[in-house]
PDB file of N, CA and C in Angstrom:
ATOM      1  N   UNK A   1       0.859  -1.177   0.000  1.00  0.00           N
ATOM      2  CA  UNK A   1       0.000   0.000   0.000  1.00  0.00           C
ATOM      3  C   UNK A   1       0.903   1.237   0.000  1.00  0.00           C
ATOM      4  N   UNK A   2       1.008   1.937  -0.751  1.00  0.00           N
ATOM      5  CA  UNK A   2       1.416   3.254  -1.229  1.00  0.00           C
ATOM      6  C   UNK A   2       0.963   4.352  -0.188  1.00  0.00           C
ATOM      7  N   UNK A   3       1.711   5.279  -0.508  1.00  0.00           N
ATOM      8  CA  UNK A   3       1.008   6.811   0.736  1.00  0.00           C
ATOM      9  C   UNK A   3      -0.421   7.306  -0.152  1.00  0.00           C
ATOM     10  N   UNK A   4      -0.448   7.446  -1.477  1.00  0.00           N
ATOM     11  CA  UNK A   4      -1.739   7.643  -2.170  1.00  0.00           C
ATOM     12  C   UNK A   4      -2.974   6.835  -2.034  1.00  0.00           C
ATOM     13  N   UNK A   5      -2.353   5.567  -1.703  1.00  0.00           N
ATOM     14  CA  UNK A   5      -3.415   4.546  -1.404  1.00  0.00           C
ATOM     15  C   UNK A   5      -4.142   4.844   0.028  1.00  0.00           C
ATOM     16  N   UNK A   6      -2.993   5.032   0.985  1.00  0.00           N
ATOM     17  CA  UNK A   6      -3.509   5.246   1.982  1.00  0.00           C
ATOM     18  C   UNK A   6      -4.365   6.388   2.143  1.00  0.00           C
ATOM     19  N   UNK A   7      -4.498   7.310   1.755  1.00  0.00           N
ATOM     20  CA  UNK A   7      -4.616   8.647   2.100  1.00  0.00           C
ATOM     21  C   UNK A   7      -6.178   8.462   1.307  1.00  0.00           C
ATOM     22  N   UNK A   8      -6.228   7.620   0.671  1.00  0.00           N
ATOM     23  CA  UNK A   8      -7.689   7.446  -0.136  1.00  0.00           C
ATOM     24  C   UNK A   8      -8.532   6.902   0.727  1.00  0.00           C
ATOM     25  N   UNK A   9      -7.778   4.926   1.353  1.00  0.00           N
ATOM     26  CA  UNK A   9      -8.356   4.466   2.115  1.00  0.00           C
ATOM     27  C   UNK A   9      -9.061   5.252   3.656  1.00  0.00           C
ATOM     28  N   UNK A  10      -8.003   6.145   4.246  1.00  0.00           N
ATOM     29  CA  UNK A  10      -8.278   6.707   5.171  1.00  0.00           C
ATOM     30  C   UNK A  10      -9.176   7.856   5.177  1.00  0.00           C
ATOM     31  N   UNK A  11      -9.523   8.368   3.883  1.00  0.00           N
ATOM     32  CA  UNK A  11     -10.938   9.437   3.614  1.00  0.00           C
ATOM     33  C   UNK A  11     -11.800   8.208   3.827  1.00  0.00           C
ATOM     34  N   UNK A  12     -12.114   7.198   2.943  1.00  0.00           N
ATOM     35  CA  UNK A  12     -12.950   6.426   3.026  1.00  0.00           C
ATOM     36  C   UNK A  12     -13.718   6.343   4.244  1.00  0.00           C
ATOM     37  N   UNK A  13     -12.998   5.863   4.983  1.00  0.00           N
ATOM     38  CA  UNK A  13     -12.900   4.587   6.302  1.00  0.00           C
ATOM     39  C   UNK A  13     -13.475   6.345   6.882  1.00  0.00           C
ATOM     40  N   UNK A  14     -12.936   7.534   6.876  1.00  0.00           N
ATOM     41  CA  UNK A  14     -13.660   8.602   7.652  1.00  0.00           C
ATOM     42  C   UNK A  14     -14.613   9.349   7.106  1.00  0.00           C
ATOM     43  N   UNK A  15     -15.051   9.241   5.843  1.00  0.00           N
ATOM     44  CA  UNK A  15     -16.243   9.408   5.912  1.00  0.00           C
ATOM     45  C   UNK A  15     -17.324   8.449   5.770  1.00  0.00           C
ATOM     46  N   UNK A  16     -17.183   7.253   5.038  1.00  0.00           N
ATOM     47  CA  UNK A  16     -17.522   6.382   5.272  1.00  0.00           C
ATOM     48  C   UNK A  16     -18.137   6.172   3.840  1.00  0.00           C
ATOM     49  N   UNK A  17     -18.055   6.991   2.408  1.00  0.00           N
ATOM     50  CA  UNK A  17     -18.066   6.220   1.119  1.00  0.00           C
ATOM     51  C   UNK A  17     -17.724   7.282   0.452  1.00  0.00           C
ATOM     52  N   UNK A  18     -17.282   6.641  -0.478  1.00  0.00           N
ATOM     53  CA  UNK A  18     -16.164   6.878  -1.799  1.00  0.00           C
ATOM     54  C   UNK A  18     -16.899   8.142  -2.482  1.00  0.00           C
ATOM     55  N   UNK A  19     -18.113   8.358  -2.655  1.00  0.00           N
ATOM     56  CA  UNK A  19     -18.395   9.588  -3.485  1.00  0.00           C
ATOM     57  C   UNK A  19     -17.859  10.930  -1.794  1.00  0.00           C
ATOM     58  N   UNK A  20     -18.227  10.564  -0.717  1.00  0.00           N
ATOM     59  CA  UNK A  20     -17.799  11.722  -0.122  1.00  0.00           C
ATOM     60  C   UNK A  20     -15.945  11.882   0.148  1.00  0.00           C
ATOM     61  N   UNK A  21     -16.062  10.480   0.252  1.00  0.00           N
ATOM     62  CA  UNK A  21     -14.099  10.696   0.022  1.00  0.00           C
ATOM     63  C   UNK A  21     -13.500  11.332  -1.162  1.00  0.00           C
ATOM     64  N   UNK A  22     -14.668  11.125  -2.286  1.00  0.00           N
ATOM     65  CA  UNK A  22     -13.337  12.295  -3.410  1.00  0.00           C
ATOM     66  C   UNK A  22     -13.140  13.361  -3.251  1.00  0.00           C
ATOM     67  N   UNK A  23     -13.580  14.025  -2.969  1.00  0.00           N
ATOM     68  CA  UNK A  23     -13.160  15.552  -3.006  1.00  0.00           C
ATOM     69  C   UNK A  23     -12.236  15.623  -2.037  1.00  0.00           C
ATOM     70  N   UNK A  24     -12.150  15.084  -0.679  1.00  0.00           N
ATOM     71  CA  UNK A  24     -11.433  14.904   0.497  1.00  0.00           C
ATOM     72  C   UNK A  24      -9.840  14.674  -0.405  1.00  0.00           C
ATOM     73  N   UNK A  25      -9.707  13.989  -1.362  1.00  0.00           N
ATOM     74  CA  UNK A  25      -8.891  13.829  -2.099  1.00  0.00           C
ATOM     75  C   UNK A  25      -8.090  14.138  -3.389  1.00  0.00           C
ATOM     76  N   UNK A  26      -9.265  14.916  -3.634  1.00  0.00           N
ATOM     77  CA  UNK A  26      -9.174  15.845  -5.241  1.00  0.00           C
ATOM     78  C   UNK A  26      -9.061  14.799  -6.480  1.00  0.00           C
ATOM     79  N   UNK A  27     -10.694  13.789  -6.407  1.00  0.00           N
ATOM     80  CA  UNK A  27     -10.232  13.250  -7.590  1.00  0.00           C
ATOM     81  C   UNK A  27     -12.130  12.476  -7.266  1.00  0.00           C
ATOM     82  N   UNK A  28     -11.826  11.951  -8.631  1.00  0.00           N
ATOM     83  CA  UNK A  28     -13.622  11.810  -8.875  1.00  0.00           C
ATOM     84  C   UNK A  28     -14.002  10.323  -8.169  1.00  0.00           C
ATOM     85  N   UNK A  29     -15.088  10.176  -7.747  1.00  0.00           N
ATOM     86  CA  UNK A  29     -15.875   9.228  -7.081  1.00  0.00           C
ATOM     87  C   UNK A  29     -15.018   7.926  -7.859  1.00  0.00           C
ATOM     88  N   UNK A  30     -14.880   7.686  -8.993  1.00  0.00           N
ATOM     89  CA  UNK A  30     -15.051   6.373 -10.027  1.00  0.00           C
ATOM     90  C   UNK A  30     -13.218   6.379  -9.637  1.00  0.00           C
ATOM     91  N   UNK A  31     -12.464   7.205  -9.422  1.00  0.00           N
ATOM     92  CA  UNK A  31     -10.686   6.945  -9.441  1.00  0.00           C
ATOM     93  C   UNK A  31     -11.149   6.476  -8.074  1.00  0.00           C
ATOM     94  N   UNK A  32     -11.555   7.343  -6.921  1.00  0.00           N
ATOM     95  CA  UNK A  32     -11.813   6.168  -5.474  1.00  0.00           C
ATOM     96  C   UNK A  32     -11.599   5.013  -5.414  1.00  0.00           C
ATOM     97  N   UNK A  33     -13.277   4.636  -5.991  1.00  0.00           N
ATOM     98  CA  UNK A  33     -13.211   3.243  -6.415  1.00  0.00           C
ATOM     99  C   UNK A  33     -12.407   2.491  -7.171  1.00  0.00           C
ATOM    100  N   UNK A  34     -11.856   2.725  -7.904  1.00  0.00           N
ATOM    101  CA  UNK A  34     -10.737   1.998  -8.588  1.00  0.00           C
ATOM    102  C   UNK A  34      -9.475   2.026  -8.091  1.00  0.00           C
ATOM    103  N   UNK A  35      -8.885   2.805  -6.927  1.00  0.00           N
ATOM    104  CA  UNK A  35      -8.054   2.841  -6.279  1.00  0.00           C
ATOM    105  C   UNK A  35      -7.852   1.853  -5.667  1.00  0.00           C
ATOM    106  N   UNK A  36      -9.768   1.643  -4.591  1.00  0.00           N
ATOM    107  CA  UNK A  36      -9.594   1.444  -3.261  1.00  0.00           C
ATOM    108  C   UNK A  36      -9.685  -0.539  -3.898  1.00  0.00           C
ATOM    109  N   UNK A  37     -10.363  -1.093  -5.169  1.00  0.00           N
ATOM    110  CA  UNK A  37     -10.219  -2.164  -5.641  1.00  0.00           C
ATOM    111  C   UNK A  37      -9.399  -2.194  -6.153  1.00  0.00           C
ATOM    112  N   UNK A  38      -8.052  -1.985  -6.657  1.00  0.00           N
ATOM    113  CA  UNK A  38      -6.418  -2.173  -6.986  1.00  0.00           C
ATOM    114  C   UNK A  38      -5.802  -2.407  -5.334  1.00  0.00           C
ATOM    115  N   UNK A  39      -6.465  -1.539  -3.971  1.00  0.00           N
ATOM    116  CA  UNK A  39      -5.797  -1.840  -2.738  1.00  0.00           C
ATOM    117  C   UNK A  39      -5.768  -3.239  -2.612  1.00  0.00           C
ATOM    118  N   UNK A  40      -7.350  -3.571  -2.693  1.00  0.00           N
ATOM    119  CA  UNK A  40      -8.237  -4.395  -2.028  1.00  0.00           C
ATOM    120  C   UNK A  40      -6.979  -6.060  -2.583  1.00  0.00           C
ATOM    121  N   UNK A  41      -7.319  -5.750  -4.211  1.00  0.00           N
ATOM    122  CA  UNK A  41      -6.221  -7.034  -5.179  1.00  0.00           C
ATOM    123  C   UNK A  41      -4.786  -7.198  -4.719  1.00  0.00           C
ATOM    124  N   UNK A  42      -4.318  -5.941  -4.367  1.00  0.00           N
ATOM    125  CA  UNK A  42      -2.859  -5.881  -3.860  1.00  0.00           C
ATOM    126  C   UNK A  42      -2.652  -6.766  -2.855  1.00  0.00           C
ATOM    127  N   UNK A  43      -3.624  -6.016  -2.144  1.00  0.00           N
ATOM    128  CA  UNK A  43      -3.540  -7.128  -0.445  1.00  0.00           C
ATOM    129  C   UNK A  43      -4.343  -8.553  -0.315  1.00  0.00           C
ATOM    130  N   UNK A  44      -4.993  -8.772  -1.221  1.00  0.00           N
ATOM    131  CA  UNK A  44      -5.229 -10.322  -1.439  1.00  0.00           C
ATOM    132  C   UNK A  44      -6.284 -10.537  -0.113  1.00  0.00           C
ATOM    133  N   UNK A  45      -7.380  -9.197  -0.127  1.00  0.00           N
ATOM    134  CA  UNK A  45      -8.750  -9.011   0.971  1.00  0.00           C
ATOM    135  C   UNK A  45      -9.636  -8.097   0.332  1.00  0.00           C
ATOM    136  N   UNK A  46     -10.518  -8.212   0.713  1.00  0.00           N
ATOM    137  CA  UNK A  46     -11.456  -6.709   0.812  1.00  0.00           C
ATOM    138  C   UNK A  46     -11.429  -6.132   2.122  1.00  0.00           C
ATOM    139  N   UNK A  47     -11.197  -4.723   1.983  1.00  0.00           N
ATOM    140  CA  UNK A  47     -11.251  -3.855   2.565  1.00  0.00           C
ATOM    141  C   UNK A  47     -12.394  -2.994   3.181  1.00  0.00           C
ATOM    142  N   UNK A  48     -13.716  -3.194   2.244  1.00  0.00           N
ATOM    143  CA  UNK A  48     -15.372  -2.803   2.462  1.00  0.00           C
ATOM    144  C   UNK A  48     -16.173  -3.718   1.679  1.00  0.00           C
ATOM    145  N   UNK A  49     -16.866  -4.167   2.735  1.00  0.00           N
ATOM    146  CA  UNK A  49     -18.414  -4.723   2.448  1.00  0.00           C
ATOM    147  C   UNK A  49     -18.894  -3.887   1.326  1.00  0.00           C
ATOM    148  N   UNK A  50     -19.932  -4.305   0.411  1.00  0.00           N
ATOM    149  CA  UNK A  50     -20.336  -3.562  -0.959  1.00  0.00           C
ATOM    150  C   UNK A  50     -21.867  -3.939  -0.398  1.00  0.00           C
ATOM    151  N   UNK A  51     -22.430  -3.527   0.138  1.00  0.00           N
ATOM    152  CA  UNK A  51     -24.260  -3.541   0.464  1.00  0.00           C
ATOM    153  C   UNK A  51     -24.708  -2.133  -0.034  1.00  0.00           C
ATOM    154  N   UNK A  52     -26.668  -2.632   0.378  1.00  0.00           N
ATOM    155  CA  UNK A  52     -27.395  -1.743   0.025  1.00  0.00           C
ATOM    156  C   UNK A  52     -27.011  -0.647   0.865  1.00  0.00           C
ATOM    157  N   UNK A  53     -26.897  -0.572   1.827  1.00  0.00           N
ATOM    158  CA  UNK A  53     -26.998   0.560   3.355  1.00  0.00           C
ATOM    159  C   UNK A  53     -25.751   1.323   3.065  1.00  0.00           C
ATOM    160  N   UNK A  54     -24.496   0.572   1.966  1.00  0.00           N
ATOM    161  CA  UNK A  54     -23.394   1.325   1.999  1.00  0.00           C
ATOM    162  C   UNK A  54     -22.042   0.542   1.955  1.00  0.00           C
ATOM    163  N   UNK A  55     -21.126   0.980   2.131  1.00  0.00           N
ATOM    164  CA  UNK A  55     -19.465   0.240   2.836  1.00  0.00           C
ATOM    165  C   UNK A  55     -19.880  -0.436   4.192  1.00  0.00           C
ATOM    166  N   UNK A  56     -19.619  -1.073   4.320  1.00  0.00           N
ATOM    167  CA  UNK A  56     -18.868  -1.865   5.727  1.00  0.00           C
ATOM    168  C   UNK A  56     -17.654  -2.048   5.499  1.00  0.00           C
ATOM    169  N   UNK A  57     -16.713  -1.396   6.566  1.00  0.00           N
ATOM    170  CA  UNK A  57     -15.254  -1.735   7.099  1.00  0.00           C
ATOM    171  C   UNK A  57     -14.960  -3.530   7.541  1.00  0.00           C
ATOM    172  N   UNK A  58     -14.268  -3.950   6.328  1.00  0.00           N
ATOM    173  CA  UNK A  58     -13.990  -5.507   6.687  1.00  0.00           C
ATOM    174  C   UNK A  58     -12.945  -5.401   8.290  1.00  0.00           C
ATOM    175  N   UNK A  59     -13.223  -6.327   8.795  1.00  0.00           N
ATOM    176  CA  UNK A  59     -12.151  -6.438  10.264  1.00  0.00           C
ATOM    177  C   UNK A  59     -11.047  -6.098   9.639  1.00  0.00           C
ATOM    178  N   UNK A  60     -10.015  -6.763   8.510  1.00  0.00           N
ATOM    179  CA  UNK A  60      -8.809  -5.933   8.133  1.00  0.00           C
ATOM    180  C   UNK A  60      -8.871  -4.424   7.935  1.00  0.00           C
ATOM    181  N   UNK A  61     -10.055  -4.105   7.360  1.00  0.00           N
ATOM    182  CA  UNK A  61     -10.075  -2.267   7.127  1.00  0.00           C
ATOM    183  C   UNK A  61      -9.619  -1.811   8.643  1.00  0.00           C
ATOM    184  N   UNK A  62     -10.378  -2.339   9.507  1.00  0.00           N
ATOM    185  CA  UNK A  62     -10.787  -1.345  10.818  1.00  0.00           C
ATOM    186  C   UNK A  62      -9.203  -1.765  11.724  1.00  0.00           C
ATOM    187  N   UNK A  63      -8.462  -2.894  11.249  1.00  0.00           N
ATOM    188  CA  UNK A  63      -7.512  -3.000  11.766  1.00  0.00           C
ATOM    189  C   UNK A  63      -5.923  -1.897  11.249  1.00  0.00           C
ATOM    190  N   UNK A  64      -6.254  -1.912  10.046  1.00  0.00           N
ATOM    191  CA  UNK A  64      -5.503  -1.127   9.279  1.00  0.00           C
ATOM    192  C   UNK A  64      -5.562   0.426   9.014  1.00  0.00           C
ATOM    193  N   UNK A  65      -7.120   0.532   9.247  1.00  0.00           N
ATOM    194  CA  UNK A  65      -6.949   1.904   9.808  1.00  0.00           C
ATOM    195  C   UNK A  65      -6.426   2.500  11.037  1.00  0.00           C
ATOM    196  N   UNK A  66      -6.669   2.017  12.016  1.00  0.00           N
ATOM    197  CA  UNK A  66      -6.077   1.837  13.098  1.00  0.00           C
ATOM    198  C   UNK A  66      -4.745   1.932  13.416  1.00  0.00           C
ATOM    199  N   UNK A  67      -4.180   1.210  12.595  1.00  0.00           N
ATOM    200  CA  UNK A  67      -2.293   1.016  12.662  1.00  0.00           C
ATOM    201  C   UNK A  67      -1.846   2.047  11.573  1.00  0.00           C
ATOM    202  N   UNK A  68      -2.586   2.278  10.540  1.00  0.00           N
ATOM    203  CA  UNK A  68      -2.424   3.645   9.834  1.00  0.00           C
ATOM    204  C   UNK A  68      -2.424   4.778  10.492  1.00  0.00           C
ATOM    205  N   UNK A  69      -3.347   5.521  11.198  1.00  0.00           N
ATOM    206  CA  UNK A  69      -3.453   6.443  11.916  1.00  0.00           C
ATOM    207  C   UNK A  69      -2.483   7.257  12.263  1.00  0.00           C
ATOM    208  N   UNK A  70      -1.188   6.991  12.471  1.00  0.00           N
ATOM    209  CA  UNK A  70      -0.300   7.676  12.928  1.00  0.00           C
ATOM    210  C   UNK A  70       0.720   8.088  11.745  1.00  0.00           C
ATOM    211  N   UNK A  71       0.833   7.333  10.421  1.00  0.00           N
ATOM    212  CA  UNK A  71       1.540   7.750   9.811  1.00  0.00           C
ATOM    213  C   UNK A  71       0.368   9.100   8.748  1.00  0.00           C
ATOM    214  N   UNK A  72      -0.888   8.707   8.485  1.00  0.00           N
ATOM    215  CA  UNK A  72      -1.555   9.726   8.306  1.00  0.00           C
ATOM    216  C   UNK A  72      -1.364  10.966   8.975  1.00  0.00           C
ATOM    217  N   UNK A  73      -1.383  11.058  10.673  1.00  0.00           N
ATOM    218  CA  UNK A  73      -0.701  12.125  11.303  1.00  0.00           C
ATOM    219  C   UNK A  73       0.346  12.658  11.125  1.00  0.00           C
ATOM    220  N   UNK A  74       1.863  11.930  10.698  1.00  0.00           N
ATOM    221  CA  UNK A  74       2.986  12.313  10.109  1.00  0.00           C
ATOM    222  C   UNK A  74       3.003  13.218   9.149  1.00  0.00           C
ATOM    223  N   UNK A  75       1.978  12.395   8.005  1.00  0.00           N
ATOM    224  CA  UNK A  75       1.963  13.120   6.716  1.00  0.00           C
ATOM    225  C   UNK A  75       0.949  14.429   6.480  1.00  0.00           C
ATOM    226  N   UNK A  76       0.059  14.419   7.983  1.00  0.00           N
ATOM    227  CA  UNK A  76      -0.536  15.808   7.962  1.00  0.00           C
ATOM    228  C   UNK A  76       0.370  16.740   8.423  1.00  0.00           C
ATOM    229  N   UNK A  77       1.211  16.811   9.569  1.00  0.00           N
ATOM    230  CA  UNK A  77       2.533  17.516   9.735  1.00  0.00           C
ATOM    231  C   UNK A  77       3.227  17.999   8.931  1.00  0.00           C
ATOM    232  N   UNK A  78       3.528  16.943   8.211  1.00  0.00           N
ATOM    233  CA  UNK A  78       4.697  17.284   7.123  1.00  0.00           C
ATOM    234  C   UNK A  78       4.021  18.016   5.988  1.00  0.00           C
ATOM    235  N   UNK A  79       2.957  18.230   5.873  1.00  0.00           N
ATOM    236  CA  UNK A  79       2.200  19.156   5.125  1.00  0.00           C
ATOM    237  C   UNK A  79       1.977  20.313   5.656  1.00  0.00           C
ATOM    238  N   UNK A  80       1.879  20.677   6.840  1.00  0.00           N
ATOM    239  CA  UNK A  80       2.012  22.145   7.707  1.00  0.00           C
ATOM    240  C   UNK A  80       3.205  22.169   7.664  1.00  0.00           C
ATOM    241  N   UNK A  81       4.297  21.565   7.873  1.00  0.00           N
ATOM    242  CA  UNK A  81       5.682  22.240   8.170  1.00  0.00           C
ATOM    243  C   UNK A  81       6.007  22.588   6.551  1.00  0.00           C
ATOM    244  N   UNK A  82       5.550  21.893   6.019  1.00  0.00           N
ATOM    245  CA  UNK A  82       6.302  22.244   4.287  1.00  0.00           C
ATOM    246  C   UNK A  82       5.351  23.729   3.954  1.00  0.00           C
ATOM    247  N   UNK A  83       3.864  23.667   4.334  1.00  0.00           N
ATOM    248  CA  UNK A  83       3.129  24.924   3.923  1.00  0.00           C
ATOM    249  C   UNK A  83       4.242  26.069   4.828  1.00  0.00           C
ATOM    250  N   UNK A  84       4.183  25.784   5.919  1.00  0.00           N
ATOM    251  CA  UNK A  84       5.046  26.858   6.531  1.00  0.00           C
ATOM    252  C   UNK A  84       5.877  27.603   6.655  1.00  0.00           C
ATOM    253  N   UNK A  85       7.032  26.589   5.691  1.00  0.00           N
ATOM    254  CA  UNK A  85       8.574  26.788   5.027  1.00  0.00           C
ATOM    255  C   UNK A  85       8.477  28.017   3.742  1.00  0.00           C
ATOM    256  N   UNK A  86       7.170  27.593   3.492  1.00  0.00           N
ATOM    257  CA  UNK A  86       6.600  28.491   2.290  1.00  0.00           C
ATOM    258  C   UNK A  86       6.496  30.081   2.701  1.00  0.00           C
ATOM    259  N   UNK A  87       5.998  30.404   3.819  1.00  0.00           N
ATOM    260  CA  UNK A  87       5.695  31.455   4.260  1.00  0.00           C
ATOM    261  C   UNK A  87       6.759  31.891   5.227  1.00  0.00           C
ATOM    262  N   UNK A  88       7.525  31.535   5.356  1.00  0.00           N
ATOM    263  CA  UNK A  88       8.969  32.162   6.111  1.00  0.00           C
ATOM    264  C   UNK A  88       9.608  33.234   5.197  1.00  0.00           C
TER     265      UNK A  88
END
């Protein structure tokens, strides 16, 4: 899983489906989805339930978001310190 991958999965998993995760990401509902099923093949799981009601977070999603979490935090940092460098 890539930092792009992640950063898709982790809109997902927080808002909880792919048409509200694109914009979170700057890219259209249909690249989401095709992202988040290239993750899903990579890792040899699914990552969300596909039902009527919506996504469901498979136990690997909710585990992996989880252990993700902190490098997402990294890479929000490192996006304020780089905006910041800008404005010095």
């Amino acid at each position: 899983m890539n930092l792009r991958q992640l950063e898709i999965f982790q809109a997902v998993m927080r808002t909880g489906s792919m048409s509200a995760a694109a914009p979170l990401v700057c890219i259209t509902q249909s690249a989401v989805s095709k992202i988040i099923a290239h993750t899903e093949l990579q890792l040899g799981y699914p990552l969300f339930a596909r039902t009527r009601a919506g996504l469901l977070p498979t136990h690997e999603a909710r585990v992996l978001f989880q252990e993700s979490a902190p490098i997402r935090a990294k890479l929000d940092d490192l996006r304020k310190v780089a905006s910041n460098l800008r404005d010095v």
